[in-house]
N, C-alpha and C. Protein backbone atom coordinates (compact mmCIF):
# COMPACT_ATOMS: atom_id res chain seq x y z
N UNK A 1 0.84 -1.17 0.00
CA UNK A 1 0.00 0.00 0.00
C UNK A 1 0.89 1.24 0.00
N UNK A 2 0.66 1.80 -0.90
CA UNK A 2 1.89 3.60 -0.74
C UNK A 2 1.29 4.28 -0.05
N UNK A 3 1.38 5.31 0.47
CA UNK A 3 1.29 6.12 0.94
C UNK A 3 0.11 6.98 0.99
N UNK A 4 0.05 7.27 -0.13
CA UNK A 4 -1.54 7.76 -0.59
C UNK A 4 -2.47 7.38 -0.17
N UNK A 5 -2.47 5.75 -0.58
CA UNK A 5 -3.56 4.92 -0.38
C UNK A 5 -3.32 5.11 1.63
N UNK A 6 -2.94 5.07 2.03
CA UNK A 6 -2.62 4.77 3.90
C UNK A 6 -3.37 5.80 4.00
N UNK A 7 -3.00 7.10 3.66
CA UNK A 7 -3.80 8.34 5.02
C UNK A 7 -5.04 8.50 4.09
N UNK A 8 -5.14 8.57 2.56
CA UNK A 8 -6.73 8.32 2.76
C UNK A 8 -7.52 7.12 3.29
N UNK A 9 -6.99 6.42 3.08
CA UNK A 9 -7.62 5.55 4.36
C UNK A 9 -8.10 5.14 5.55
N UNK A 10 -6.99 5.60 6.22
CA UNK A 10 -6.90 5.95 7.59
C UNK A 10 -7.58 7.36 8.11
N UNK A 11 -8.25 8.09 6.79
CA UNK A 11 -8.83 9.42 7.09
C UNK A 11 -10.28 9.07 6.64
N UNK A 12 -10.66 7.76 6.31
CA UNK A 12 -11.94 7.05 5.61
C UNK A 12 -12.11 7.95 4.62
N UNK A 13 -11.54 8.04 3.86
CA UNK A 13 -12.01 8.83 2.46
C UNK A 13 -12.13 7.59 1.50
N UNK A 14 -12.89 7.69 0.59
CA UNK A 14 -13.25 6.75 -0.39
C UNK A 14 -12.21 7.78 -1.78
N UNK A 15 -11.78 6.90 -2.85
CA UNK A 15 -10.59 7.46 -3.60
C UNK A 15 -11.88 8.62 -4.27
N UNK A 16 -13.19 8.72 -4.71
CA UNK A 16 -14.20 9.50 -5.07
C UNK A 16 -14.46 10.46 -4.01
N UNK A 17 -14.50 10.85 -3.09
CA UNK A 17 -14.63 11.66 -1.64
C UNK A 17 -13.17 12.60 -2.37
N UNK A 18 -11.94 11.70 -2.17
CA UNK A 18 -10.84 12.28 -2.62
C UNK A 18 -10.59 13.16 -3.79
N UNK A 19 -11.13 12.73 -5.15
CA UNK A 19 -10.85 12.86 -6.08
C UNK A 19 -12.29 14.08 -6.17
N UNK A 20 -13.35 14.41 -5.07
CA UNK A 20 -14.20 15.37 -5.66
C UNK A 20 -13.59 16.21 -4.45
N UNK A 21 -12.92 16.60 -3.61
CA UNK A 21 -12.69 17.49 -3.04
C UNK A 21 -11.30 18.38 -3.91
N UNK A 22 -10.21 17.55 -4.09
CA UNK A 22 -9.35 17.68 -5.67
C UNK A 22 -9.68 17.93 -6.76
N UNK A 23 -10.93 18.16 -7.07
CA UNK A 23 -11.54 18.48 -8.40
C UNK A 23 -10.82 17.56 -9.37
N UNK A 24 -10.89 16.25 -9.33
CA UNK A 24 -10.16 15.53 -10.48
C UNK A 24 -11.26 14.45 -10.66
N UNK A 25 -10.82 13.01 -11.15
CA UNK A 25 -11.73 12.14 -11.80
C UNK A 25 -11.02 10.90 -10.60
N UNK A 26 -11.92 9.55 -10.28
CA UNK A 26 -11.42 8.97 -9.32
C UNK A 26 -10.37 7.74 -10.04
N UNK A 27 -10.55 7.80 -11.22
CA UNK A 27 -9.52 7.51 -11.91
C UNK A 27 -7.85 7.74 -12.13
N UNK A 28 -8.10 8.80 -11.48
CA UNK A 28 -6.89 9.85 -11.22
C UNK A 28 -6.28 9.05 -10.01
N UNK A 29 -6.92 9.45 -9.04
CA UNK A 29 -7.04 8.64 -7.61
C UNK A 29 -5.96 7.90 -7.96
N UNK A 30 -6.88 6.93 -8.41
CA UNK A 30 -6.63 5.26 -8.69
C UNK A 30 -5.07 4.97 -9.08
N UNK A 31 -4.93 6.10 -10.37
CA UNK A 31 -3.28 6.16 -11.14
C UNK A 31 -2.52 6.11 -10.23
N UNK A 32 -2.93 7.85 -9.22
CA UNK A 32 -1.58 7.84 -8.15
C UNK A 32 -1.31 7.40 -7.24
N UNK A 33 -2.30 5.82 -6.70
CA UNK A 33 -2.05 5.25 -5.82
C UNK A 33 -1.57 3.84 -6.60
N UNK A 34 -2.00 3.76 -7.62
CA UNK A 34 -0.77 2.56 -8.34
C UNK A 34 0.06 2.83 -8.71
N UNK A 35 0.87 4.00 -9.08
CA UNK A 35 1.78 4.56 -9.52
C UNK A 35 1.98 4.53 -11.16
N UNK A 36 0.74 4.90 -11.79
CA UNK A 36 0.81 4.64 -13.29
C UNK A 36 0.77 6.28 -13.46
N UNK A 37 0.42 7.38 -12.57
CA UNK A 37 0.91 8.30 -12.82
C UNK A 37 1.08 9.36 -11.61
N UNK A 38 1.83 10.60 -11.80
CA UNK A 38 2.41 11.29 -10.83
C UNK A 38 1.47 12.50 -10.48
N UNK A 39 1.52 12.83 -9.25
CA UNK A 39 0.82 14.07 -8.79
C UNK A 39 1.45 15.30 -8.93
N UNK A 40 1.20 16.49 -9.42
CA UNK A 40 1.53 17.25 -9.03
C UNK A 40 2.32 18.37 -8.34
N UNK A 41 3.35 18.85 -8.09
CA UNK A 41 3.43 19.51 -7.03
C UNK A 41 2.58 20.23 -6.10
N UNK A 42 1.33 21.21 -6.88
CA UNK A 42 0.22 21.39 -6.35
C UNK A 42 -0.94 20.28 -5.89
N UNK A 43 -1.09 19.29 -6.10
CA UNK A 43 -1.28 18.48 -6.02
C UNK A 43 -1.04 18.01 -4.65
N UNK A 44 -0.01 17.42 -4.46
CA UNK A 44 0.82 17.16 -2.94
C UNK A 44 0.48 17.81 -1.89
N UNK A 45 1.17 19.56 -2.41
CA UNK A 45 0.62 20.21 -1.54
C UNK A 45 -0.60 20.25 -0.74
N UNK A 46 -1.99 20.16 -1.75
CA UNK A 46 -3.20 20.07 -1.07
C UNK A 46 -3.45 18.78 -0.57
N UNK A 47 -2.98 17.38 -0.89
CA UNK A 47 -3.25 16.55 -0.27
C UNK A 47 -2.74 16.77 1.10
N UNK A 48 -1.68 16.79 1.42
CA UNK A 48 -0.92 17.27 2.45
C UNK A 48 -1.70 18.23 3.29
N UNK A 49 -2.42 19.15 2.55
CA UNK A 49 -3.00 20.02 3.88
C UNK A 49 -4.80 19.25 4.00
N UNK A 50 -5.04 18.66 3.11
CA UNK A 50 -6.11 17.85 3.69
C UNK A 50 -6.03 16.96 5.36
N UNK A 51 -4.49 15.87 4.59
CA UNK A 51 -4.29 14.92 5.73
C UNK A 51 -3.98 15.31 6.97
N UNK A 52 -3.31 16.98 6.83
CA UNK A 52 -2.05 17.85 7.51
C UNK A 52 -1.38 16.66 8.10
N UNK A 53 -0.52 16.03 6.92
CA UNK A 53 0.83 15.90 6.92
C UNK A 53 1.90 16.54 6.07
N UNK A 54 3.53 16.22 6.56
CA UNK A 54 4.16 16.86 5.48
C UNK A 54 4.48 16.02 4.46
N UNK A 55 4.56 16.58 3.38
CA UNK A 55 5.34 16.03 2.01
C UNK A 55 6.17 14.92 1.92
N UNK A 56 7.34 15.50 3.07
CA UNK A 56 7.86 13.85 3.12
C UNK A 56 7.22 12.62 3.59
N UNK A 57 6.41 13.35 4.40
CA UNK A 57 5.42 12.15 4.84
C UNK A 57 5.01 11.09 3.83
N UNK A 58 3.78 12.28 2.77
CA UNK A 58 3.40 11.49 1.62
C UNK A 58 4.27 10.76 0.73
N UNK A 59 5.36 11.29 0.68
CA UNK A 59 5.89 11.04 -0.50
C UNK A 59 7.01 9.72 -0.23
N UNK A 60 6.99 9.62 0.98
CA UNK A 60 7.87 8.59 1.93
C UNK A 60 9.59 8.47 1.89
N UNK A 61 9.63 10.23 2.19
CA UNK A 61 10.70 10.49 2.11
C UNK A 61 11.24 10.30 3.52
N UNK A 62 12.38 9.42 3.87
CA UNK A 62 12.99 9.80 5.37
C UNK A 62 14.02 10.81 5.48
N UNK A 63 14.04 11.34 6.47
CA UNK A 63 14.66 12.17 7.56
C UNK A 63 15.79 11.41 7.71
N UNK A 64 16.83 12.22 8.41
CA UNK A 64 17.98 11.69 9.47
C UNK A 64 17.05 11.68 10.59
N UNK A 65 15.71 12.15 11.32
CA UNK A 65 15.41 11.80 12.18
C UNK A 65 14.28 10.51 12.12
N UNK A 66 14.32 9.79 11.19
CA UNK A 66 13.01 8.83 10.56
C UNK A 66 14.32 7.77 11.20
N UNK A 67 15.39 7.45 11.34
CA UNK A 67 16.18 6.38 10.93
C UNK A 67 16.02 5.97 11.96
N UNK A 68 15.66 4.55 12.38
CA UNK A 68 15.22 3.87 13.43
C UNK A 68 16.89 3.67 14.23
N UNK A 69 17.05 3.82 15.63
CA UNK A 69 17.76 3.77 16.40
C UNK A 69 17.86 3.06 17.36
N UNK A 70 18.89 2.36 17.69
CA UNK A 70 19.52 0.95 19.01
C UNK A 70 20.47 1.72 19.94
N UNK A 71 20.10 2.47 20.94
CA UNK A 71 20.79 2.85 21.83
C UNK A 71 21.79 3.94 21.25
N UNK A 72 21.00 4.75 20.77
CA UNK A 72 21.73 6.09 19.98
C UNK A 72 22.44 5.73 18.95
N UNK A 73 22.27 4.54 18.22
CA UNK A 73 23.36 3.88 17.38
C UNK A 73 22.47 3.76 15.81
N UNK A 74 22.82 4.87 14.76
CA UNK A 74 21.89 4.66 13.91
C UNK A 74 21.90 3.32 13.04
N UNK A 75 20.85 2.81 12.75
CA UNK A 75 20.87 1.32 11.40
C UNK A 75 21.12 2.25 9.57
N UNK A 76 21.81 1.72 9.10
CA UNK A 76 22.23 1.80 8.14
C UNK A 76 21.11 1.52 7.09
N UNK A 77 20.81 2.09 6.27
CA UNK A 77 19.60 1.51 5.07
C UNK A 77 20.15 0.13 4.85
N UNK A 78 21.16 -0.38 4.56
CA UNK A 78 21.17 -1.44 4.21
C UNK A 78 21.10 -2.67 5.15
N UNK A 79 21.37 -2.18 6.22
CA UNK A 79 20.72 -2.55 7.63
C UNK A 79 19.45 -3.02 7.76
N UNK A 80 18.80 -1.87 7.01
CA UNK A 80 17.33 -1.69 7.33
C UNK A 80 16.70 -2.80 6.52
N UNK A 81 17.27 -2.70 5.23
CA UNK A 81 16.84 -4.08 4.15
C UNK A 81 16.89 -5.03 4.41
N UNK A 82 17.68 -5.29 5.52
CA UNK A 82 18.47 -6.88 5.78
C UNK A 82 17.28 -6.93 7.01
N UNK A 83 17.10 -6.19 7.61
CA UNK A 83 15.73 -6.82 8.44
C UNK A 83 14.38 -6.53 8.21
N UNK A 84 14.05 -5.49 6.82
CA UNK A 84 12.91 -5.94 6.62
C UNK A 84 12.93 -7.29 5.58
N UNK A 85 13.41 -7.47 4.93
CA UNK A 85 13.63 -8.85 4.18
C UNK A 85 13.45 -9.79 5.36
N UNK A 86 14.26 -10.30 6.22
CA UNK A 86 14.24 -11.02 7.27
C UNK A 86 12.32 -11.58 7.81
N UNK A 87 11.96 -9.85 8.14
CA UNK A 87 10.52 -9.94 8.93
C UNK A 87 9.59 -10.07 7.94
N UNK A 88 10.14 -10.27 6.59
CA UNK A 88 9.44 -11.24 5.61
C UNK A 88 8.70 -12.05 5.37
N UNK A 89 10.15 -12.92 5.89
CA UNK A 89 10.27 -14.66 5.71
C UNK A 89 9.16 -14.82 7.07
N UNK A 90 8.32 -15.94 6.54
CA UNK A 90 7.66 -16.90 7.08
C UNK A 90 8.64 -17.41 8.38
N UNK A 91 7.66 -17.68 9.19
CA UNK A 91 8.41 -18.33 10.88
C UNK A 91 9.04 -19.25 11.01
N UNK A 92 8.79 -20.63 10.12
CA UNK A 92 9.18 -21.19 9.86
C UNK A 92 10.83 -21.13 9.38
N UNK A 93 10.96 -20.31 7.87
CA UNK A 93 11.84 -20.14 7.75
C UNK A 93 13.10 -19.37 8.95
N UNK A 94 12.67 -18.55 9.93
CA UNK A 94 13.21 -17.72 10.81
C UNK A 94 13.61 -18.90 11.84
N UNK A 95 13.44 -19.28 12.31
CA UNK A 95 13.74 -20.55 13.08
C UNK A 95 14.56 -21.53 12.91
């Protein structure tokens, strides 16, 4: 699920709720939550002040302060891959 799709969701908007407050078609919606096409800069913006989140939020940009931390000790992105891959695998396999 990207991003898009999460906080309208989590804000119960239906992608049509969305797409008539945006003045667009819910088709539109639909594109920029499959990624067959791109929003806007204006665009963003107003989603963003709908959800009031920021940009990076939507756009799932991290921070130096997003980077998950072990005792003040930052994880490395590639760190980060190696255990979401991990929390993947079936239990079975983990065991």
């Amino acid at each position: 699920m990207n991003k898009l799709t999460y906080f309208r969701k989590i804000n119960n908007y239906s992608q049509q709720e969305l797409a008539n407050i945006l003045g667009v078609q819910r088709a539109t919606v639909s594109m920029w939550e499959t990624g067959t096409n791109q929003m806007s800069e204006e665009t963003i913006l107003k989603i963003c002040e709908i959800f009031k989140i920021s940009s990076d939020e939507l756009l799932n940009i991290e921070t130096k302060n997003d980077i998950p931390k072990i005792d003040d000790i930052f994880i490395s992105e590639k760190e980060m891959k190696i255990i979401r891959r991990y929390r993947s695998f079936n239990q079975e396999l983990k065991d």
